[in-house]
Protein backbone atom coordinates (compact mmCIF):
# COMPACT_ATOMS: atom_id res chain seq x y z
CA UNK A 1 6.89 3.27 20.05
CA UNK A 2 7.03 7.24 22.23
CA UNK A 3 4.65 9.25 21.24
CA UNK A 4 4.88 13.16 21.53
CA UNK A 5 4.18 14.77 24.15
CA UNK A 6 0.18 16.31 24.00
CA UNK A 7 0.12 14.21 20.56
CA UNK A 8 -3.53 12.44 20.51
CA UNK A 9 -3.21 8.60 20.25
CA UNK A 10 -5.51 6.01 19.32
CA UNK A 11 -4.90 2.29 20.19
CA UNK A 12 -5.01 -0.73 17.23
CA UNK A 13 -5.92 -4.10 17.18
CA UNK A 14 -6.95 -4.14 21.18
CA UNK A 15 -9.57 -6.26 20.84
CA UNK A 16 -6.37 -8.95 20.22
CA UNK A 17 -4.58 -8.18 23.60
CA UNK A 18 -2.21 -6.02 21.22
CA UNK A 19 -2.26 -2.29 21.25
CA UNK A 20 -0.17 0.57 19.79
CA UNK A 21 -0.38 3.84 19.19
CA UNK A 22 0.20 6.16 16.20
CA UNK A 23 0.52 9.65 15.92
CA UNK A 24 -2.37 11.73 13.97
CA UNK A 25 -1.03 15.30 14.51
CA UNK A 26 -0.52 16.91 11.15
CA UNK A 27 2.25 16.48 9.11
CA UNK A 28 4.25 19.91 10.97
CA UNK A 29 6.87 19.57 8.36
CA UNK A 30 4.51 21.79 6.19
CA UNK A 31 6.56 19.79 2.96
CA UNK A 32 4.58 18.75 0.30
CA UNK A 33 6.31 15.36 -0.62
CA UNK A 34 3.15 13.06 -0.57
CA UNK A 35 2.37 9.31 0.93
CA UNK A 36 0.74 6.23 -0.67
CA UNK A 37 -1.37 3.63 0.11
CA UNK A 38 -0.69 0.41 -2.00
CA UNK A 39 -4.44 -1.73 -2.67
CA UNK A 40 -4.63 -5.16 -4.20
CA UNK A 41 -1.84 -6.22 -6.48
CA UNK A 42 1.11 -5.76 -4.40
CA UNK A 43 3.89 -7.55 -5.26
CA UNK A 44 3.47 -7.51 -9.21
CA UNK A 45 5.60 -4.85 -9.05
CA UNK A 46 8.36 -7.23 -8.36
CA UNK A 47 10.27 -8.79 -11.60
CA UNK A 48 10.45 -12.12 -9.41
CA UNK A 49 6.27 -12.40 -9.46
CA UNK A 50 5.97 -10.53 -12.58
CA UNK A 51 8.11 -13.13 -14.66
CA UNK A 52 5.63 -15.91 -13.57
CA UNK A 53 2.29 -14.33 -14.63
CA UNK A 54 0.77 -16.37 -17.31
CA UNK A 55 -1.29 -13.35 -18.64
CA UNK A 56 0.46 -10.42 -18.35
CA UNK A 57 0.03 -7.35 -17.96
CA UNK A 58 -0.58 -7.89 -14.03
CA UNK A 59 -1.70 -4.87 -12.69
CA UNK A 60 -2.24 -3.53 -8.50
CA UNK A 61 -3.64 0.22 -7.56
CA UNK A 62 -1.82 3.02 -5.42
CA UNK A 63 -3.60 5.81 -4.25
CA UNK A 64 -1.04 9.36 -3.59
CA UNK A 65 -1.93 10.93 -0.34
CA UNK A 66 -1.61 14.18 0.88
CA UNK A 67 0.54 14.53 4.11
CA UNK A 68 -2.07 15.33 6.53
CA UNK A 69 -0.89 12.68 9.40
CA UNK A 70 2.88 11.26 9.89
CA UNK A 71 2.92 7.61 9.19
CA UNK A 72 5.17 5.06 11.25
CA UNK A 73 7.90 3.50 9.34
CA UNK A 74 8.33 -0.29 8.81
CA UNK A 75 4.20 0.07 7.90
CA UNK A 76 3.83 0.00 3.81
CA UNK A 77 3.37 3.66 3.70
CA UNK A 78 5.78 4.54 1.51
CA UNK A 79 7.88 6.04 3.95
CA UNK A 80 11.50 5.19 2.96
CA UNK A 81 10.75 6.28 -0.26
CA UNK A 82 9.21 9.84 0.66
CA UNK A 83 12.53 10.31 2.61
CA UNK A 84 15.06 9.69 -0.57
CA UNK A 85 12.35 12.12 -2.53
CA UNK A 86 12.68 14.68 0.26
CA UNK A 87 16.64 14.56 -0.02
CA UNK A 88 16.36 15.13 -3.76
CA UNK A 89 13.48 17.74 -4.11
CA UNK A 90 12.63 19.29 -0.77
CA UNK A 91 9.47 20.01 0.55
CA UNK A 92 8.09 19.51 -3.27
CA UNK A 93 7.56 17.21 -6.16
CA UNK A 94 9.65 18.81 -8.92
CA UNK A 95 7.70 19.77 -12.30
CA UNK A 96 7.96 16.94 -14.75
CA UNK A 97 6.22 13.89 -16.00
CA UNK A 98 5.22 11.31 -13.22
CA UNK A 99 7.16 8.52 -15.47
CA UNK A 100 10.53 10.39 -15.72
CA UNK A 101 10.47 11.34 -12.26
CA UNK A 102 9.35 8.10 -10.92
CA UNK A 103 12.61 6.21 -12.81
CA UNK A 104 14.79 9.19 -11.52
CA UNK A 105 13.59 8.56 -7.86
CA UNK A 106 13.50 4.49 -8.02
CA UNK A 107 17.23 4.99 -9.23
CA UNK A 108 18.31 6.76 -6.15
CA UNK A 109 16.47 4.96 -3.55
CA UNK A 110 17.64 1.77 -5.36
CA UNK A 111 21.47 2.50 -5.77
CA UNK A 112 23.44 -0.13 -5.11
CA UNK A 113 20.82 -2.34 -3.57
CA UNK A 114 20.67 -6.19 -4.71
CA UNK A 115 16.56 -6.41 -3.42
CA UNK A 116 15.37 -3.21 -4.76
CA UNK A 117 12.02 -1.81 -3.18
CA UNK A 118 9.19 -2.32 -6.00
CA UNK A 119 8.57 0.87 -8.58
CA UNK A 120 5.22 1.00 -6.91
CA UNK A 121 6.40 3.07 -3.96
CA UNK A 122 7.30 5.79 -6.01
CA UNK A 123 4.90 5.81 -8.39
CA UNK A 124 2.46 6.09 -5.82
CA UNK A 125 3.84 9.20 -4.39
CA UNK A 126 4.19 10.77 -8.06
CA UNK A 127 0.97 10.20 -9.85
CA UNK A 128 -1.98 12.10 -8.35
CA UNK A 129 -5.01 10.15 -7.71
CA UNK A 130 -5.80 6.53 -7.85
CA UNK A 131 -3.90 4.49 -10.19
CA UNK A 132 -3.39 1.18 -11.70
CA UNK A 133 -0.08 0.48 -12.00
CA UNK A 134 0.09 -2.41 -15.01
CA UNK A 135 3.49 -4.61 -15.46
CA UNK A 136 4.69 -6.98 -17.57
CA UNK A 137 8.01 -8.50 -17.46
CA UNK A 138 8.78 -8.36 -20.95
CA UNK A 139 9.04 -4.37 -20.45
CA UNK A 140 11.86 -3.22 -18.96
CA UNK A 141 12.42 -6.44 -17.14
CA UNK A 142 9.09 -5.81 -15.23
CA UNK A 143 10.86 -3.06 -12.94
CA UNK A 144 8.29 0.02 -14.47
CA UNK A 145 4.86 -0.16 -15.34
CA UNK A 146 3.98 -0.43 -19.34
CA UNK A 147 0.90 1.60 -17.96
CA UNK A 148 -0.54 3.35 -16.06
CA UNK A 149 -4.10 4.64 -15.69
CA UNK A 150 -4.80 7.36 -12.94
CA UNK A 151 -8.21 8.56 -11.89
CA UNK A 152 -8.41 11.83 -10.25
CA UNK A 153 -12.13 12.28 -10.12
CA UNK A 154 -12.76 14.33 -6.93
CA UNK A 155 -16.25 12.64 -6.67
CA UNK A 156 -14.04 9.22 -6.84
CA UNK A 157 -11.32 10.72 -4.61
CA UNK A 158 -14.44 11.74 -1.57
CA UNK A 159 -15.94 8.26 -2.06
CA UNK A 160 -12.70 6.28 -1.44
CA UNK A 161 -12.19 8.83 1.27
CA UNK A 162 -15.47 7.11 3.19
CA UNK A 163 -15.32 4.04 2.32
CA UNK A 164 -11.76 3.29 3.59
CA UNK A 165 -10.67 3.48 6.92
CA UNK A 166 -7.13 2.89 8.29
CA UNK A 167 -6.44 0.53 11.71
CA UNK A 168 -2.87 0.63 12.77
CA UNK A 169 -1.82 -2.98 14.05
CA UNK A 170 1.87 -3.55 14.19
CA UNK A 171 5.13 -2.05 12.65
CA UNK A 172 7.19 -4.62 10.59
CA UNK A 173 9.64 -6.23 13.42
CA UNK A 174 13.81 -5.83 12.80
CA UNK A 175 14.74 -9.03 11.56
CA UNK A 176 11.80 -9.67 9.08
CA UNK A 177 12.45 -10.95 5.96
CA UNK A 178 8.64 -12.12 3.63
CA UNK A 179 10.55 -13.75 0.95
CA UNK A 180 12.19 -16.78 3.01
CA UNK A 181 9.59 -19.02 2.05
CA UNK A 182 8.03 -18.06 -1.55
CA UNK A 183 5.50 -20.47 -4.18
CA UNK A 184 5.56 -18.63 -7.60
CA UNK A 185 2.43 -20.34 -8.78
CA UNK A 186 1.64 -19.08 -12.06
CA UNK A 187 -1.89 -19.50 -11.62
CA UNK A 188 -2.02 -17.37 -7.93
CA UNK A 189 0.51 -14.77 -9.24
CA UNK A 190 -2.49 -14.29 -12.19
CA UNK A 191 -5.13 -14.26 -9.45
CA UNK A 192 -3.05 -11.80 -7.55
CA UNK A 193 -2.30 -9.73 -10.75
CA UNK A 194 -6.13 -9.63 -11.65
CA UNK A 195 -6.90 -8.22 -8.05
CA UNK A 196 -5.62 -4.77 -9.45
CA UNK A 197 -7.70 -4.81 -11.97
CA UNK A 198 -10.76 -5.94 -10.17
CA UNK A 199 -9.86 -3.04 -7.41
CA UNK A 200 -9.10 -0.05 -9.68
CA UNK A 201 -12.32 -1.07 -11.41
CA UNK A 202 -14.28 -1.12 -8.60
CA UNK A 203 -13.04 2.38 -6.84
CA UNK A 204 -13.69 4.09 -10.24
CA UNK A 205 -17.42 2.27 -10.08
CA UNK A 206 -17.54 3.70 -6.12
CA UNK A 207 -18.69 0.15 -5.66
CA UNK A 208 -17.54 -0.81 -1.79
CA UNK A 209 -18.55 -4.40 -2.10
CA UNK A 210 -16.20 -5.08 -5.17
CA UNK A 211 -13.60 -3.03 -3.28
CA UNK A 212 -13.48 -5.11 -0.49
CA UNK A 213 -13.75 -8.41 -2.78
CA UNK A 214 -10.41 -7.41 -4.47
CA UNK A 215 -9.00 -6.67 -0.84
CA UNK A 216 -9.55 -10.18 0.09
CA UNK A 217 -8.45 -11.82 -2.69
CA UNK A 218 -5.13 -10.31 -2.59
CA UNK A 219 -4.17 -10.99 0.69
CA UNK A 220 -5.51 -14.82 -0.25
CA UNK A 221 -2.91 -14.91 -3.03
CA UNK A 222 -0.43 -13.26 -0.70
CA UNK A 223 -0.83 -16.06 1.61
CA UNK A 224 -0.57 -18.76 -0.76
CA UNK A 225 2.55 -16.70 -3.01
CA UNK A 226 4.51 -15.04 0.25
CA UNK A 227 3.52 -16.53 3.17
CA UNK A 228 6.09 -14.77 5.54
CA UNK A 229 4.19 -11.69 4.48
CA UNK A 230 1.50 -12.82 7.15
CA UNK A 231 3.35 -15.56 8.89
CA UNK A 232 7.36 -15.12 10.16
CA UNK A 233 9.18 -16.39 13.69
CA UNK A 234 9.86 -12.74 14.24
CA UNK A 235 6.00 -11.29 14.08
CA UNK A 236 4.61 -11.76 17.87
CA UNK A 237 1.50 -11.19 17.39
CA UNK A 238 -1.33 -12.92 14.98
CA UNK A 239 -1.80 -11.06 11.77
CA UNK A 240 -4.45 -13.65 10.25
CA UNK A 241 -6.56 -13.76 13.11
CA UNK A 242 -6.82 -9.82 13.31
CA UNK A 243 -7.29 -9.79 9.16
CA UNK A 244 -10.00 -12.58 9.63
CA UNK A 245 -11.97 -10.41 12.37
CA UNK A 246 -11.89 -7.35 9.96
CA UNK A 247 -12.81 -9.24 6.80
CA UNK A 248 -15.65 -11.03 8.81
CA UNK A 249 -16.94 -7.66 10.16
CA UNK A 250 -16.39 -5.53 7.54
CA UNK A 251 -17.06 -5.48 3.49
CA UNK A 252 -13.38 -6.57 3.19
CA UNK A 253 -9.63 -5.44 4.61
CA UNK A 254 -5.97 -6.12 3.74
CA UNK A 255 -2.73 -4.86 5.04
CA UNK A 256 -0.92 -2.18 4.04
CA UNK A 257 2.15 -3.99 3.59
CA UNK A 258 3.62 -7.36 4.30
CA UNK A 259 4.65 -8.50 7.90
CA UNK A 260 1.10 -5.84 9.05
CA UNK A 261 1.57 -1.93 9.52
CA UNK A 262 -2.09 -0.74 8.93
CA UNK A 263 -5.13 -2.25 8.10
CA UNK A 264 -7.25 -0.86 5.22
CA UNK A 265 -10.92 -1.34 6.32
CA UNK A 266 -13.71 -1.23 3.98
CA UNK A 267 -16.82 0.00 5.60
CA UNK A 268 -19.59 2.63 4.87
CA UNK A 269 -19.79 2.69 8.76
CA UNK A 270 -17.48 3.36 11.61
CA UNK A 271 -14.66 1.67 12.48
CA UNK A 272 -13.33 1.66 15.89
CA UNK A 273 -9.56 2.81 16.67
CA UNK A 274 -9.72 3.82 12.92
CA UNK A 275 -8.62 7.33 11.14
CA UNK A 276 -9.28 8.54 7.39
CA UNK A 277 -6.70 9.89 4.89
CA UNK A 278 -7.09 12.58 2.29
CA UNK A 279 -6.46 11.13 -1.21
CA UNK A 280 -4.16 13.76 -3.43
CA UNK A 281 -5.81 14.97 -6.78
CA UNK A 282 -4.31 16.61 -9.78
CA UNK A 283 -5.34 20.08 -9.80
């Protein structure tokens, strides 16, 4: 990937023989249309898992971030999303309530699509703070949340701010597809549904350990429910060895989205090659 010129770089995943670089100038844009990071639960958002989980609701967390740093695309930031919200609003979330707004900007993104992106994208962008994003498939055929419970304590918000560190590894390859291969196990999908819950608890707790824990377990379940998500003939380089190095190091770690992007890092120390986000709070 180029990287502007006099733009400051840090490398990823070295220690693997793999490097890249991303770009940590500010966002110059000076728009106001947030990013998200997506925590354990990922994929509940998707009817196809949802309709298998034995104990519904399942629930995963998304944390709104402010646009301090320009994310690389094809990395589980969100970005794709941001974009179609940009082309409807500008440089600014709209007033209105998070839920409207979220169906409003799922509905454009989503047009015409037969594999629509998961409501968790937007609803990540739209709802300040940290949130747990709970779905069952009996509402709304799983596609919104029946709930959702946001926490946008700014003690919380500095904590998770610490705690979490971001490790760019790889962008998603062209040609990647995570769902050739899938295992709806009812009894993963409700392990991977209860790693939301187990997460959101633990942030609002400011208890790393758990955090990490719920980090772990997802990707677990991811591997056992999705396995291209970690595993495909088009990613070069190895995405379980790098996890396993980061999880063994560290209180815990999971990607930020399937086929790699970033790692998140949970560590009350520092992390190598790693960066921090700002977490977006409702005034």
């Amino acid at each position: 990937m180029g990287n502007p010129k006099n733009t400051p770089t840090r490398p990823g995943a070295s220690k693997f023989g793999h490097t890249m670089t991303i770009n940590i100038q500010p966002d110059k844009t000076e728009l106001k249309i947030p990013y998200r990071m997506a925590f354990a639960g990922g994929w509940i958002d998707q009817p196809f898992i949802s309709q298998h989980n034995p104990q519904p609701p399942g629930s995963m967390v998304v944390v709104s971030l402010q646009p301090t740093i320009q994310f690389m695309e094809r990395c589980g930031m969100g970005t794709s999303t941001r974009k179609v919200a940009m082309q409807m609003w500008g440089n600014e979330i709209p007033a209105g309530q998070p839920a409207t707004l979220m169906q409003d900007l799922y509905a454009a993104e989503n047009e015409g699509k037969t594999a629509p992106s998961g409501s968790q994208d937007m609803a990540g962008i739209l709802y300040p703070g940290v949130s747990r994003l709970d779905y069952d498939f009996n509402y709304q055929g799983g596609y919104f949340p029946v709930h959702v419970e946001s926490n946008n304590d700014p003690e919380v918000a500095a904590w998770l701010e610490k705690v979490i560190t971001m490790v760019p590894v790889s962008q998603r390859p062209l040609g990647y597809d995570p769902l050739e291969e899938k295992n709806l196990d009812p009894d993963w999908i409700q392990r991977l549904s209860q790693t939301g819950k187990d997460c959101f608890n633990a942030i609002v707790a400011m208890d790393a350990r758990a955090l990490g824990a719920s980090l772990n377990e997802c990707m677990l379940c991811w591997q056992h429910i999705l396995p291209g998500t970690v595993r495909h003939r088009t990613i070069a380089i190895d995405l379980l060895e790098i996890l396993s190095y980061y999880q063994n190091r560290y209180i815990g770690a999971m990607y930020s989205g399937c086929g790699g992007g970033y790692l998140y890092v949970v560590s009350e120390e520092p992390v190598p090659d790693g960066f921090k986000v700002s977490v977006r709070i409702a005034k």
